[in-house]
Protein backbone atom coordinates (compact mmCIF):
# COMPACT_ATOMS: atom_id res chain seq x y z
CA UNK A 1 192.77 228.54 -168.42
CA UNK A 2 189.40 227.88 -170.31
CA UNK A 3 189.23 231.86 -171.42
CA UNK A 4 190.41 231.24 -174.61
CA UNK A 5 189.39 227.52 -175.22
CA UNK A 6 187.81 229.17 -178.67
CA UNK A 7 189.89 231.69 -179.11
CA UNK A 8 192.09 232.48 -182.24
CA UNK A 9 193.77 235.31 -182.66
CA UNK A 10 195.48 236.35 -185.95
CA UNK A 11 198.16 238.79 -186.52
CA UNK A 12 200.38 239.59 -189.78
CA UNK A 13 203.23 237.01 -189.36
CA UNK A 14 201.28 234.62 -186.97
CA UNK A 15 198.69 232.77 -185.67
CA UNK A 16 197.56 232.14 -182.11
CA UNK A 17 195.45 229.83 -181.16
CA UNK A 18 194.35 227.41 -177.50
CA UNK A 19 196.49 224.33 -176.51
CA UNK A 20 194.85 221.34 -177.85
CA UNK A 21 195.28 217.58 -177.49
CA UNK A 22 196.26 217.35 -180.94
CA UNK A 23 199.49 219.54 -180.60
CA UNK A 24 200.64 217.41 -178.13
CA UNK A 25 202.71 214.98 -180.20
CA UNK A 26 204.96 218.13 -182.00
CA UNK A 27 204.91 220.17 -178.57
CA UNK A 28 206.50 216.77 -176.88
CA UNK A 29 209.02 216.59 -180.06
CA UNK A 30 210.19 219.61 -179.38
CA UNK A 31 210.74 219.44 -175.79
CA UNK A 32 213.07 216.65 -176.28
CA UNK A 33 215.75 219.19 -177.20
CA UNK A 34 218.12 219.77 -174.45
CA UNK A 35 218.63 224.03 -175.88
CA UNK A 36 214.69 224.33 -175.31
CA UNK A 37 215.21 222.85 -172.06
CA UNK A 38 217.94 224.76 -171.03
CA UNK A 39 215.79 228.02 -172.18
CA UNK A 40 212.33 227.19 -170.08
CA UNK A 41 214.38 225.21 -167.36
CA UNK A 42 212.00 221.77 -168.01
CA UNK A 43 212.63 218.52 -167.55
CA UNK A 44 211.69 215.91 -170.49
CA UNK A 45 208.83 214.64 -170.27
CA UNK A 46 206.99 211.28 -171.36
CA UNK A 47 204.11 211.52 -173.91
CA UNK A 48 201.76 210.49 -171.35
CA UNK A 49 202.69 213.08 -168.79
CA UNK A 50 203.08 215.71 -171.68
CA UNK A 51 199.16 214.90 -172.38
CA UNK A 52 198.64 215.29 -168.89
CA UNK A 53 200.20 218.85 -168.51
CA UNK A 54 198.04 219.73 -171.34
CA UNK A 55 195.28 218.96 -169.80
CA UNK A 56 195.86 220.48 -166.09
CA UNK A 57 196.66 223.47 -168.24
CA UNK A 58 193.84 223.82 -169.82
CA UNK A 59 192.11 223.67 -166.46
CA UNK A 60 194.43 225.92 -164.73
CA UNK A 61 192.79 229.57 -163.78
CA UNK A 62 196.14 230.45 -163.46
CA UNK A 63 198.06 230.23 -166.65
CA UNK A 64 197.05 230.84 -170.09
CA UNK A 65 198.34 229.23 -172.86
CA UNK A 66 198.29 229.60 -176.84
CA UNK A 67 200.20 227.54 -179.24
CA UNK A 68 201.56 230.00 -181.77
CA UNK A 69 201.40 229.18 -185.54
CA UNK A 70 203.34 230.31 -188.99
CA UNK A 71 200.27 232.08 -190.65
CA UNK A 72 202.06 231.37 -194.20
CA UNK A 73 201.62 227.68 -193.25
CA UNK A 74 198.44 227.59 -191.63
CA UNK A 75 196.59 229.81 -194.76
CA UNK A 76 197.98 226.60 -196.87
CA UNK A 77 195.40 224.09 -197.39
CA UNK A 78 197.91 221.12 -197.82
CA UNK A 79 199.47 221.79 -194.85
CA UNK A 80 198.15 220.89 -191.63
CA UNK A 81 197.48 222.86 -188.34
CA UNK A 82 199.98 220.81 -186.22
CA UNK A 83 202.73 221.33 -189.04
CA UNK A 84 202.12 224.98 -188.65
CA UNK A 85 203.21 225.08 -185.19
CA UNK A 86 205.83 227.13 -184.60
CA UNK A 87 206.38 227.62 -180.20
CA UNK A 88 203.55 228.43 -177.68
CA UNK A 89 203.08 231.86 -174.96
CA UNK A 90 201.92 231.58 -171.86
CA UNK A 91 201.03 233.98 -168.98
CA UNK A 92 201.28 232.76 -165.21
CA UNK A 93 199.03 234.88 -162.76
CA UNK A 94 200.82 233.64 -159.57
CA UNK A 95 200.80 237.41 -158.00
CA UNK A 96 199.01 236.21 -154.96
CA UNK A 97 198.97 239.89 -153.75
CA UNK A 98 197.88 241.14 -157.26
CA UNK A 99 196.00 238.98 -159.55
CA UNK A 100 196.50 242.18 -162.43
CA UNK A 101 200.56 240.79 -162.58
CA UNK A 102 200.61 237.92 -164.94
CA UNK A 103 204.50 236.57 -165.87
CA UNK A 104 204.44 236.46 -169.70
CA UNK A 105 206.99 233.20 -171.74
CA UNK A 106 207.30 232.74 -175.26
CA UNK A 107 209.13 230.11 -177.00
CA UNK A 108 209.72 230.12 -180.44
CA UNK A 109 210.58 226.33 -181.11
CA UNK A 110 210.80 225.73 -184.71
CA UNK A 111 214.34 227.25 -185.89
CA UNK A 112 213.00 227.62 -189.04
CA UNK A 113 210.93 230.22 -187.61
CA UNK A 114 213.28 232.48 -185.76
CA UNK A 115 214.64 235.65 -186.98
CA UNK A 116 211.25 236.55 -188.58
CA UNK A 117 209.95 238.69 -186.18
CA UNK A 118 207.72 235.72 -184.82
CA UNK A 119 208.27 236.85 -181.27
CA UNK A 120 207.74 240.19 -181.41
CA UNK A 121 204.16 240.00 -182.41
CA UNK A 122 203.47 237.35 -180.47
CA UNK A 123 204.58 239.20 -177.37
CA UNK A 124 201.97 242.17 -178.37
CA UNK A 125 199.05 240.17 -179.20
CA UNK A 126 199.53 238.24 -176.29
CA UNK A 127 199.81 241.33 -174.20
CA UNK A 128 197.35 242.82 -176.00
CA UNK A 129 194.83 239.75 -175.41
CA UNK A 130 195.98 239.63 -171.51
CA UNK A 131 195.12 244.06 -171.09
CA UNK A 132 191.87 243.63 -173.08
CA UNK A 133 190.60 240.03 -171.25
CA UNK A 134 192.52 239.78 -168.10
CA UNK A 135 192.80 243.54 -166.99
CA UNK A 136 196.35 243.02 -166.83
CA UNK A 137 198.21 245.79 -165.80
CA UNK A 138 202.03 244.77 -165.14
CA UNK A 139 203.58 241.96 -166.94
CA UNK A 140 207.06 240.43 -165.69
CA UNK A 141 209.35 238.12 -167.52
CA UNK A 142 212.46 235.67 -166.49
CA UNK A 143 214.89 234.99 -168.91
CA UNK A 144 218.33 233.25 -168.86
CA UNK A 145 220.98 235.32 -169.02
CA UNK A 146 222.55 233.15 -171.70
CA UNK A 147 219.49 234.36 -173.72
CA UNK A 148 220.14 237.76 -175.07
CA UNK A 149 218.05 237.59 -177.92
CA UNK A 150 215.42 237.22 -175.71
CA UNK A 151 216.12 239.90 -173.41
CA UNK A 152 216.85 242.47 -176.54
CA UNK A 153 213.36 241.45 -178.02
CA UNK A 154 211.78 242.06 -174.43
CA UNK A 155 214.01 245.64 -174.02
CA UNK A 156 213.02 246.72 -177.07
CA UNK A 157 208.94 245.77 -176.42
CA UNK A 158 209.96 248.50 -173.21
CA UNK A 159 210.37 246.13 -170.47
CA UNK A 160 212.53 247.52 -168.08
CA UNK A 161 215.25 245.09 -166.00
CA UNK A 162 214.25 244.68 -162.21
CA UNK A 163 216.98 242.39 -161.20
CA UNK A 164 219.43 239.80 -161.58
CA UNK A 165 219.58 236.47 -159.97
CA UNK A 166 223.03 234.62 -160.29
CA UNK A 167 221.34 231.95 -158.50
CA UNK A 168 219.05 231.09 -161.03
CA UNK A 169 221.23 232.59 -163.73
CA UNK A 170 218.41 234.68 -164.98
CA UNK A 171 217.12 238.06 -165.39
CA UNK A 172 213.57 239.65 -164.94
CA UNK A 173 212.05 242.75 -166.27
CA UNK A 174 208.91 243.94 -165.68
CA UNK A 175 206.72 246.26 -167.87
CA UNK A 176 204.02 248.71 -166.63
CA UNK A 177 200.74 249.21 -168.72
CA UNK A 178 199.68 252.48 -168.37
CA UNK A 179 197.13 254.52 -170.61
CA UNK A 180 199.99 255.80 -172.67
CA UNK A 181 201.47 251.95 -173.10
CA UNK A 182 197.82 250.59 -173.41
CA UNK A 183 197.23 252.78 -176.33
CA UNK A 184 200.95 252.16 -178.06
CA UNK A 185 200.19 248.39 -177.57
CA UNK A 186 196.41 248.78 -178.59
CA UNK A 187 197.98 250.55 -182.04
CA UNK A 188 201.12 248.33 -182.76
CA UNK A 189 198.23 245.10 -182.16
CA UNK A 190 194.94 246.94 -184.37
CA UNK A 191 195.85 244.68 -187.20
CA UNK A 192 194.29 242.06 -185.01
CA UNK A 193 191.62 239.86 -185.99
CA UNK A 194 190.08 238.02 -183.28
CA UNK A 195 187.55 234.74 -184.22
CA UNK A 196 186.20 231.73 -182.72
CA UNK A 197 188.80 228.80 -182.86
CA UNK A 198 187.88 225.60 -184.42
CA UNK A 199 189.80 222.82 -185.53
CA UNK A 200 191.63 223.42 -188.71
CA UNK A 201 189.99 226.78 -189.24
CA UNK A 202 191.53 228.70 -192.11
């Protein structure tokens, strides 16, 4: 999705900012690890194809993406953007009946970064970004059932669990924004700074 092509959001902990060419080469590193893979059910992918998904994503009015950075890192001048990178969010509108139901995904990649609280803000100021932009007003996640972190983190944000597929071996919960949870999620996020994204901006 172009929405946020020059879009950077910044929060205590972290960093978001749009899915560039240039992240390519650490995103691909990462998704050689067979535990990432296991946890967003992908398939490896060559660099040339993983430039390629970049791209159709960027294009796609269907998914958003941001690649999410350690603000401690990126606020370091010797330090470059791309070894900031820390995991990416995402939101999927494929709601056919409802284009206000966007799936939200976060990945967390760099195990130096877990266990901060990382996800957690990510998770609000990308819901907070998707309520404010995208008029969302129900967001749904899948998670593997193996992945109880994830599922804690996402009970704890107030998602609620909708069902269980043994099939899939996952579980999805669903959260409803209503003016109450708007205005809990507009407080926990008003530490928000939103600018214009450039390359290398600090």
């Amino acid at each position: 999705m172009r929405l946020n092509e020059q879009t950077l959001l910044e929060g205590h902990k972290v960093v978001l900012v749009p899915y560039k060419k240039y992240h390519v080469p650490r995103y691909h590193e990462w998704m050689k690890s067979p535990e990432l893979q296991q946890l967003t059910a992908s398939e490896p992918l060559t660099m040339d194809q993983e430039y390629e998904m970049q791209k159709s994503w960027h294009l796609d009015d269907n998914k958003l993406t941001f690649i999410v950075l350690d603000k401690v890192k990126w606020q370091d001048p010797d330090i470059s953007e791309e070894d900031s990178m820390c995991g990416d969010v995402n939101l999927f509108f494929n709601d056919a009946d409802d284009s206000s139901v966007a799936e939200i995904e976060i990945m967390i990649a760099e195990p130096s970064c877990r266990g901060k609280g990382f996800g957690k803000e990510v998770l609000l100021l990308m819901m907070q970004y998707g309520i404010s932009k995208l008029s969302v007003s129900k967001y749904v996640a899948k998670i593997g059932m193996e992945n109880q972190v994830s599922i804690k983190m996402f009970t704890k944000l107030g998602f609620s669990q909708v069902s269980i597929s043994e099939v899939f071996q996952e579980v999805t919960l669903d959260y409803r924004i209503t003016d109450e949870v708007k205005g809990q999620i507009a407080q926990q996020t008003s530490h928000m700074i939103t600018q214009q994204y450039a390359e290398n901006n600090r």
